[in-house]
PDB file of N, CA and C in Angstrom:
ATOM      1  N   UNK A   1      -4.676 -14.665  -3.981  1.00  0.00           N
ATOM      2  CA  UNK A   1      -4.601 -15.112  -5.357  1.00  0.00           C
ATOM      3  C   UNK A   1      -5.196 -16.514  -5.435  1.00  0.00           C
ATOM      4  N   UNK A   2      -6.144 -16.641  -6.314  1.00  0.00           N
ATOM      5  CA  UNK A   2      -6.690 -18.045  -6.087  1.00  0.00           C
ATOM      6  C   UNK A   2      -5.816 -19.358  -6.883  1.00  0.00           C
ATOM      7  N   UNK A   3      -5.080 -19.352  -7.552  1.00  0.00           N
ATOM      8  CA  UNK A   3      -4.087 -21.059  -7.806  1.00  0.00           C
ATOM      9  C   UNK A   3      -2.857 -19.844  -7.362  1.00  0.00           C
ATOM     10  N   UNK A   4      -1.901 -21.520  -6.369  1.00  0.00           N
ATOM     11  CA  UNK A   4      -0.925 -20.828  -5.728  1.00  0.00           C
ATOM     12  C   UNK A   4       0.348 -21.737  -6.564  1.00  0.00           C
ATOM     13  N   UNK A   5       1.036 -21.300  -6.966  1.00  0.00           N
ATOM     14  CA  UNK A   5       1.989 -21.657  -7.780  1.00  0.00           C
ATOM     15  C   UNK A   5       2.987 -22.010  -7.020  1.00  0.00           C
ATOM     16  N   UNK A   6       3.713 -23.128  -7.636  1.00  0.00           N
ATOM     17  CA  UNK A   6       5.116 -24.009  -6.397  1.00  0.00           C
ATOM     18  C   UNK A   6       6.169 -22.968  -6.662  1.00  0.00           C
ATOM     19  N   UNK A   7       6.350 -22.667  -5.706  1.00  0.00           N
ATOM     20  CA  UNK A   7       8.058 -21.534  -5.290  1.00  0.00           C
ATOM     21  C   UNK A   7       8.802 -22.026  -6.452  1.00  0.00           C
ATOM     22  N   UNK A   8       9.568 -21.121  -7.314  1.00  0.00           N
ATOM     23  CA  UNK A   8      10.140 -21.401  -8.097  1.00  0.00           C
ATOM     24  C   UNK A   8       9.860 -21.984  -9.317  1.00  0.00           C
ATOM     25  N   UNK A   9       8.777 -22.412  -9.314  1.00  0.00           N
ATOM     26  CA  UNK A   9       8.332 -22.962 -10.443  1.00  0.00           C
ATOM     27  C   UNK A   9       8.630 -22.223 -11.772  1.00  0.00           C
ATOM     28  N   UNK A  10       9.035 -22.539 -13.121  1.00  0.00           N
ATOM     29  CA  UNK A  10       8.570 -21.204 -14.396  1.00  0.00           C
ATOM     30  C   UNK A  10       7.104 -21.369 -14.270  1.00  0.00           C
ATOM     31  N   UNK A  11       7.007 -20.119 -14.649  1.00  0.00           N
ATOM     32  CA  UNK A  11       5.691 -19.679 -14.881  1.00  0.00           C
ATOM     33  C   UNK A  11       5.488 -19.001 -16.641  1.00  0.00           C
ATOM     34  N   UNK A  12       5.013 -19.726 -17.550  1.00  0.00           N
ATOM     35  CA  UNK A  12       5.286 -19.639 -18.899  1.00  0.00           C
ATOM     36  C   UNK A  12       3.615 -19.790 -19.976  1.00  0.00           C
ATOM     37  N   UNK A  13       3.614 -18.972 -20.641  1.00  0.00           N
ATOM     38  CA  UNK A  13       2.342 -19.059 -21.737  1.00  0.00           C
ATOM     39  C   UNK A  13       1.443 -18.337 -20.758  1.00  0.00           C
ATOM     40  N   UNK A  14       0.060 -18.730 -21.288  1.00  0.00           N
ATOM     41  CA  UNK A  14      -0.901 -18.207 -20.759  1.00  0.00           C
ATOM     42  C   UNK A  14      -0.942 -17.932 -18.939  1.00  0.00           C
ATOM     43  N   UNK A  15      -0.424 -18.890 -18.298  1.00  0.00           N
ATOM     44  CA  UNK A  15      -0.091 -18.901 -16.954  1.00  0.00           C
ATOM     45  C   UNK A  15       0.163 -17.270 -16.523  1.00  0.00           C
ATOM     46  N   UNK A  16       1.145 -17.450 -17.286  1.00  0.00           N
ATOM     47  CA  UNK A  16       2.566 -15.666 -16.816  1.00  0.00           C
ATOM     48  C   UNK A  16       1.353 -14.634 -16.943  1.00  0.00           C
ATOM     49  N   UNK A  17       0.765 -14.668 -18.260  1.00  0.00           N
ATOM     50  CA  UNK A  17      -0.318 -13.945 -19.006  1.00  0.00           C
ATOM     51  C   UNK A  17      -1.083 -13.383 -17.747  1.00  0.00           C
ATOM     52  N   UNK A  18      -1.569 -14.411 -17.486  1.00  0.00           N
ATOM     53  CA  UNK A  18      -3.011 -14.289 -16.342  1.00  0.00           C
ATOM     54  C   UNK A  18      -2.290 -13.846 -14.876  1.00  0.00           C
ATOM     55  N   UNK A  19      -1.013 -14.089 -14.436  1.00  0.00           N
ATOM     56  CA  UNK A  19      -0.755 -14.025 -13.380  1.00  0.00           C
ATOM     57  C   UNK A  19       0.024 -12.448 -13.565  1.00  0.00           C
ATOM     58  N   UNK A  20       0.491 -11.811 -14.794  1.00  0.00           N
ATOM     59  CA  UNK A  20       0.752 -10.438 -14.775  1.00  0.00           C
ATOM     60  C   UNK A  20      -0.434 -10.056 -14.613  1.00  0.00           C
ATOM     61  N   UNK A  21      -1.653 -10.109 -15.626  1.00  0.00           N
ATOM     62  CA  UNK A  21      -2.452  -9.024 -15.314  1.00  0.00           C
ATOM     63  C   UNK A  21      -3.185  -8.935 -13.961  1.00  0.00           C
ATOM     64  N   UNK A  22      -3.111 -10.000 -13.206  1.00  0.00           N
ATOM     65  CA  UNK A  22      -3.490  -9.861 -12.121  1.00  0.00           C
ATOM     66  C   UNK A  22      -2.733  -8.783 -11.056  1.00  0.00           C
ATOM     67  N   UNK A  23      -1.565  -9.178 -11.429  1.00  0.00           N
ATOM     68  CA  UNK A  23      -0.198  -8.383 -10.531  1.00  0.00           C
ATOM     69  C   UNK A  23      -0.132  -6.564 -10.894  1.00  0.00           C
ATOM     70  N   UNK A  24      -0.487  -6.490 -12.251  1.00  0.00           N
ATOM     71  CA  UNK A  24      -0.825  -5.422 -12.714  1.00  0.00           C
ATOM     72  C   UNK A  24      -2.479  -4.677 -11.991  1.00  0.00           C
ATOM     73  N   UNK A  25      -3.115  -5.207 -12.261  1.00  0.00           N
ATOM     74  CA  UNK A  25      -4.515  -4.848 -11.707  1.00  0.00           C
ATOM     75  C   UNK A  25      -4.016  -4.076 -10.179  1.00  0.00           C
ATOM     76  N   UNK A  26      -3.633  -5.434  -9.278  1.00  0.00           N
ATOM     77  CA  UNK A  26      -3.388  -4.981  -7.650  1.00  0.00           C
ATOM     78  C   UNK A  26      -2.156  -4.023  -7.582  1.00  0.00           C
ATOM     79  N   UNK A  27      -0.869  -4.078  -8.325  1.00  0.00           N
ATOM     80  CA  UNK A  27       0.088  -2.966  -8.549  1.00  0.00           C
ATOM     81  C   UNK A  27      -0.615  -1.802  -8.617  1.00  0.00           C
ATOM     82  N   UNK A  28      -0.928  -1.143  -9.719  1.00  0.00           N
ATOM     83  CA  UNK A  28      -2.218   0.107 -10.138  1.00  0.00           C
ATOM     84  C   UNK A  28      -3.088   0.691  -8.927  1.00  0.00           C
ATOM     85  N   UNK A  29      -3.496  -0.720  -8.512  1.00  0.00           N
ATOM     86  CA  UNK A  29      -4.701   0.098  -7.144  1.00  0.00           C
ATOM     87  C   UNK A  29      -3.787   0.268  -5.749  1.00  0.00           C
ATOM     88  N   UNK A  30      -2.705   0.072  -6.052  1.00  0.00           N
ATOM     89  CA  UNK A  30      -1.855   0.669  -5.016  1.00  0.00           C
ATOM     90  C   UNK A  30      -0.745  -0.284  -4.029  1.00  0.00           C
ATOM     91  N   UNK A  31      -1.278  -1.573  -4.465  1.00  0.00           N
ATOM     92  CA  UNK A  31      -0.383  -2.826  -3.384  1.00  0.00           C
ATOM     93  C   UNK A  31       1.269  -2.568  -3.916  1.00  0.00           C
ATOM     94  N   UNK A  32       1.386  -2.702  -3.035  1.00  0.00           N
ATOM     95  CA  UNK A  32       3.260  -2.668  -3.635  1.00  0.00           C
ATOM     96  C   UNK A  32       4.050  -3.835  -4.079  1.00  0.00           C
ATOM     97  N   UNK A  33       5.401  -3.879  -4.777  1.00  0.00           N
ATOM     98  CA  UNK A  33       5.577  -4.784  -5.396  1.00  0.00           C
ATOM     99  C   UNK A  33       6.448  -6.188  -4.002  1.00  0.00           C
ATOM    100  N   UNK A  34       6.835  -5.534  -3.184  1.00  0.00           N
ATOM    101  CA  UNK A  34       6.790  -5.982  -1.761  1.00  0.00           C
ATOM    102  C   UNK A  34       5.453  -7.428  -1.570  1.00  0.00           C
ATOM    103  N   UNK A  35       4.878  -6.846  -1.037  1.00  0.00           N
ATOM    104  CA  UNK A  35       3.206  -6.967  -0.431  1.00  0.00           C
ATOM    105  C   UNK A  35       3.182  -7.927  -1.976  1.00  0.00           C
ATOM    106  N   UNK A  36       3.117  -7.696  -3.073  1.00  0.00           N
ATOM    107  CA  UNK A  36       2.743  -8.770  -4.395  1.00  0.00           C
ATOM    108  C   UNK A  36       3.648  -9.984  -4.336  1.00  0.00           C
ATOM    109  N   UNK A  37       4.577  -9.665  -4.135  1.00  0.00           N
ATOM    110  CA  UNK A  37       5.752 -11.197  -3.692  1.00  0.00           C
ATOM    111  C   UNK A  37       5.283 -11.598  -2.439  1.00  0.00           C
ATOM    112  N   UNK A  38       4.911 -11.582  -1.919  1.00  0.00           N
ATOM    113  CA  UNK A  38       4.565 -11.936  -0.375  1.00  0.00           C
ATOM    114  C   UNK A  38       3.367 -12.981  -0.668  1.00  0.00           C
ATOM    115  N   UNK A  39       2.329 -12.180  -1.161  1.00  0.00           N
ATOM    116  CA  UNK A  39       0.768 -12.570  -1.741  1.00  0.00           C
ATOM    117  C   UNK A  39       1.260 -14.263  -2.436  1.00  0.00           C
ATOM    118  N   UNK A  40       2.151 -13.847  -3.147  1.00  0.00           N
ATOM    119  CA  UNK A  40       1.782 -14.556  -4.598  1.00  0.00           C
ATOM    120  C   UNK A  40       3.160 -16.070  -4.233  1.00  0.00           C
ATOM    121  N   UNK A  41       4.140 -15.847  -2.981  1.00  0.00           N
ATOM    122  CA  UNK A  41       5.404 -16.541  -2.989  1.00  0.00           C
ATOM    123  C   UNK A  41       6.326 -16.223  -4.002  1.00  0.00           C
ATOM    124  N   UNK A  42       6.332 -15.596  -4.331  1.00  0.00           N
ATOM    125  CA  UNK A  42       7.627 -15.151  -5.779  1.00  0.00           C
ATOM    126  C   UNK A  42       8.411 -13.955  -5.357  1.00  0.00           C
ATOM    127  N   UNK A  43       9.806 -14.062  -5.514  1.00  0.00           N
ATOM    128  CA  UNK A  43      10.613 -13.058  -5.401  1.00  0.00           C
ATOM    129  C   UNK A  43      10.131 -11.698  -5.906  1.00  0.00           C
ATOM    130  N   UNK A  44      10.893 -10.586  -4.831  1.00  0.00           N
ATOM    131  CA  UNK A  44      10.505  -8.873  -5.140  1.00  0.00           C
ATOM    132  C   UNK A  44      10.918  -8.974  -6.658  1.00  0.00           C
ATOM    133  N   UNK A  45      11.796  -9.418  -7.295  1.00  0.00           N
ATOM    134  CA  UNK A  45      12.488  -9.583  -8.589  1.00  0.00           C
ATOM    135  C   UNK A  45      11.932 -10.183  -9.409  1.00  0.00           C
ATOM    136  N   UNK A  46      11.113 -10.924  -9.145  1.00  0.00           N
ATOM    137  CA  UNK A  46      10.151 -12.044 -10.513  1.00  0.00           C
ATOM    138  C   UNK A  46       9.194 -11.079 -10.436  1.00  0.00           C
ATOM    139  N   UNK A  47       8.699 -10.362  -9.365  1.00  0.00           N
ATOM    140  CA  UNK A  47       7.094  -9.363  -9.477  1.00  0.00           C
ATOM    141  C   UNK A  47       7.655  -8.294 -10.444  1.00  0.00           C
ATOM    142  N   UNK A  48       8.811  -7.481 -10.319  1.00  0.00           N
ATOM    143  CA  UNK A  48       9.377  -6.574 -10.911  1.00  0.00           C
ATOM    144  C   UNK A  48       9.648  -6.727 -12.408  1.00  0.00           C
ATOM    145  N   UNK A  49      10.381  -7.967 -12.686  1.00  0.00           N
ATOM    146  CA  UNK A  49      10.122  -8.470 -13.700  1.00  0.00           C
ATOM    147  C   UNK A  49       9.381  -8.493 -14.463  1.00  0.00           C
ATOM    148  N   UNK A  50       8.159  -8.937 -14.094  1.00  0.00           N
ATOM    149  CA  UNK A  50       6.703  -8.940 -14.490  1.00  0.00           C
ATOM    150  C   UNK A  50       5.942  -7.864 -15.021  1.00  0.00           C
ATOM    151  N   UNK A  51       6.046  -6.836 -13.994  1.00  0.00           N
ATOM    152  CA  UNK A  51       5.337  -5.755 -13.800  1.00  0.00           C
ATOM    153  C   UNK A  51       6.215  -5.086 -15.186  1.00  0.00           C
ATOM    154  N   UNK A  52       7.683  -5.368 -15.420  1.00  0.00           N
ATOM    155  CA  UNK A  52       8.182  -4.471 -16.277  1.00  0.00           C
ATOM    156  C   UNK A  52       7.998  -5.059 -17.650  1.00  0.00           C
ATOM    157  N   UNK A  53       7.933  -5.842 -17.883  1.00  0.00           N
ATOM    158  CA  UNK A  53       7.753  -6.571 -19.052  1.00  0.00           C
ATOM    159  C   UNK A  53       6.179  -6.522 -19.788  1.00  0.00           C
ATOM    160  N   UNK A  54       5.519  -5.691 -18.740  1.00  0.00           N
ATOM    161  CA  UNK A  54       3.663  -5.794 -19.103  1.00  0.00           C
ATOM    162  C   UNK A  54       3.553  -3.794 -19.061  1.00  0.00           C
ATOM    163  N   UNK A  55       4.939  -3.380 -18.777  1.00  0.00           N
ATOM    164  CA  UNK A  55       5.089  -2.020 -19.445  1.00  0.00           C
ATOM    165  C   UNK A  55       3.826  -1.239 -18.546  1.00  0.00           C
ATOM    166  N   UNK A  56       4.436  -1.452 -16.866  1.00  0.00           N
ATOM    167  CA  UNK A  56       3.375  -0.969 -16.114  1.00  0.00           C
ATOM    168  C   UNK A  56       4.111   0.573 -15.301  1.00  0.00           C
ATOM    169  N   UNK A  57       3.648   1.526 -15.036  1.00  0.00           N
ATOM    170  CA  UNK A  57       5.000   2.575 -15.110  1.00  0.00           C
ATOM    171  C   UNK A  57       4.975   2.244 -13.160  1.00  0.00           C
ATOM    172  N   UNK A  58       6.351   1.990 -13.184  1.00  0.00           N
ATOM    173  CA  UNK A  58       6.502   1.832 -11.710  1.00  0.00           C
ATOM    174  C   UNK A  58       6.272   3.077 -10.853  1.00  0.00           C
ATOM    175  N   UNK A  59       6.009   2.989  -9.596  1.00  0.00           N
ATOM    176  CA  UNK A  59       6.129   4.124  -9.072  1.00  0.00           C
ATOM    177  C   UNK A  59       7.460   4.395  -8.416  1.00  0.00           C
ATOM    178  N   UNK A  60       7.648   5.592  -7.563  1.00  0.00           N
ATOM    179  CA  UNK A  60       9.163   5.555  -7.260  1.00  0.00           C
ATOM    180  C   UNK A  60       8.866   5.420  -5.795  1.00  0.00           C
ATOM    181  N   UNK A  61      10.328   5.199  -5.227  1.00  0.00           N
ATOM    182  CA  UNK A  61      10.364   4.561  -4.014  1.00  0.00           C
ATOM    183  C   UNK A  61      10.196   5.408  -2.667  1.00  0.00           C
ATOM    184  N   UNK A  62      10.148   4.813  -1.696  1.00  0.00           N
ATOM    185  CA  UNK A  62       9.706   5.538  -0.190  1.00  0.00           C
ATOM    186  C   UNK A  62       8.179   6.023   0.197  1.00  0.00           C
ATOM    187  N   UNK A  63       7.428   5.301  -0.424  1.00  0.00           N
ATOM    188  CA  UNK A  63       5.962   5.750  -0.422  1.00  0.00           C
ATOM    189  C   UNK A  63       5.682   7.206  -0.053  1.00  0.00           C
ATOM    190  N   UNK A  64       5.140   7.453   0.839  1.00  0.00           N
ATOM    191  CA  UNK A  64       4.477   8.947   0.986  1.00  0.00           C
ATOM    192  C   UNK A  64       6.009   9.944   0.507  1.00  0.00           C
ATOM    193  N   UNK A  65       6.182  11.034  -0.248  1.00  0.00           N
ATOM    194  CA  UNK A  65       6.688  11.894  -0.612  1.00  0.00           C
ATOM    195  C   UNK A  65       7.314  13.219   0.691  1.00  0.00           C
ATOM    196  N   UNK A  66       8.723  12.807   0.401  1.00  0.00           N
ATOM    197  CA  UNK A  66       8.603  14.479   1.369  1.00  0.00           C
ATOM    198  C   UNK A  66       8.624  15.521   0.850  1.00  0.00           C
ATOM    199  N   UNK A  67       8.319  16.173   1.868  1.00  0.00           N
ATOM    200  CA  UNK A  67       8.229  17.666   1.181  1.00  0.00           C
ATOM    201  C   UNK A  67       9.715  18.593   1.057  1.00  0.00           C
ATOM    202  N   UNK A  68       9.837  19.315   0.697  1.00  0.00           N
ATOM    203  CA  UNK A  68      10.993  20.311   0.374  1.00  0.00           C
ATOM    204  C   UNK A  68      11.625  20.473   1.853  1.00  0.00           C
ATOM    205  N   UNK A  69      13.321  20.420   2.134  1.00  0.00           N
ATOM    206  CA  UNK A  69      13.917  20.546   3.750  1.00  0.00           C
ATOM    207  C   UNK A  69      13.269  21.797   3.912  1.00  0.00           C
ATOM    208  N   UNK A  70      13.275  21.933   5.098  1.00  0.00           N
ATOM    209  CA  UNK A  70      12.929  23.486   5.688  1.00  0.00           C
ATOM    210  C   UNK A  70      14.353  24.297   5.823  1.00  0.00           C
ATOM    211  N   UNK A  71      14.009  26.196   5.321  1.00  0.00           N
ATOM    212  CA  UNK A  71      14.894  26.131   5.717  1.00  0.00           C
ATOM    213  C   UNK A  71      15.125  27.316   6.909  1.00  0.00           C
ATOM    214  N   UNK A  72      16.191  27.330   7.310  1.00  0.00           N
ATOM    215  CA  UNK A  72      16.263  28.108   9.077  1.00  0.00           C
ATOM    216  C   UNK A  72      16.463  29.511   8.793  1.00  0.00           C
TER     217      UNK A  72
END
């Protein structure tokens, strides 16, 4: 992410603006919301935040999907 924002800082107005759609963009192409707090220094909870407030449809959890138990 190119400007790195002080831990904790608010992040408010145009700032938030530019720093969701960014979070949105890399969310979409697949980075997780993990991996986006990491990137960016901001809690799994401020990315989530974010991501929900810019009405981005989350995906659900445990990445790859299992398949149906087998049965015997």
């Amino acid at each position: 992410m190119a400007e790195s924002v002080k831990k904790g800082a608010r992040i408010t107005g145009t700032d938030r603006s530019k720093l969701a759609g960014e979070l949105k963009k890399k969310y979409t192409s697949g980075s997780s919301i993990r991996a986006l707090a990491e990137e960016t220094g901001r809690s799994y909870g401020f990315v989530h935040r974010i991501l929900t407030e810019n009405e981005v449809q989350l995906r659900g959890r445990g990445g790859a999907t299992r398949g149906k138990a087998k049965q015997h």
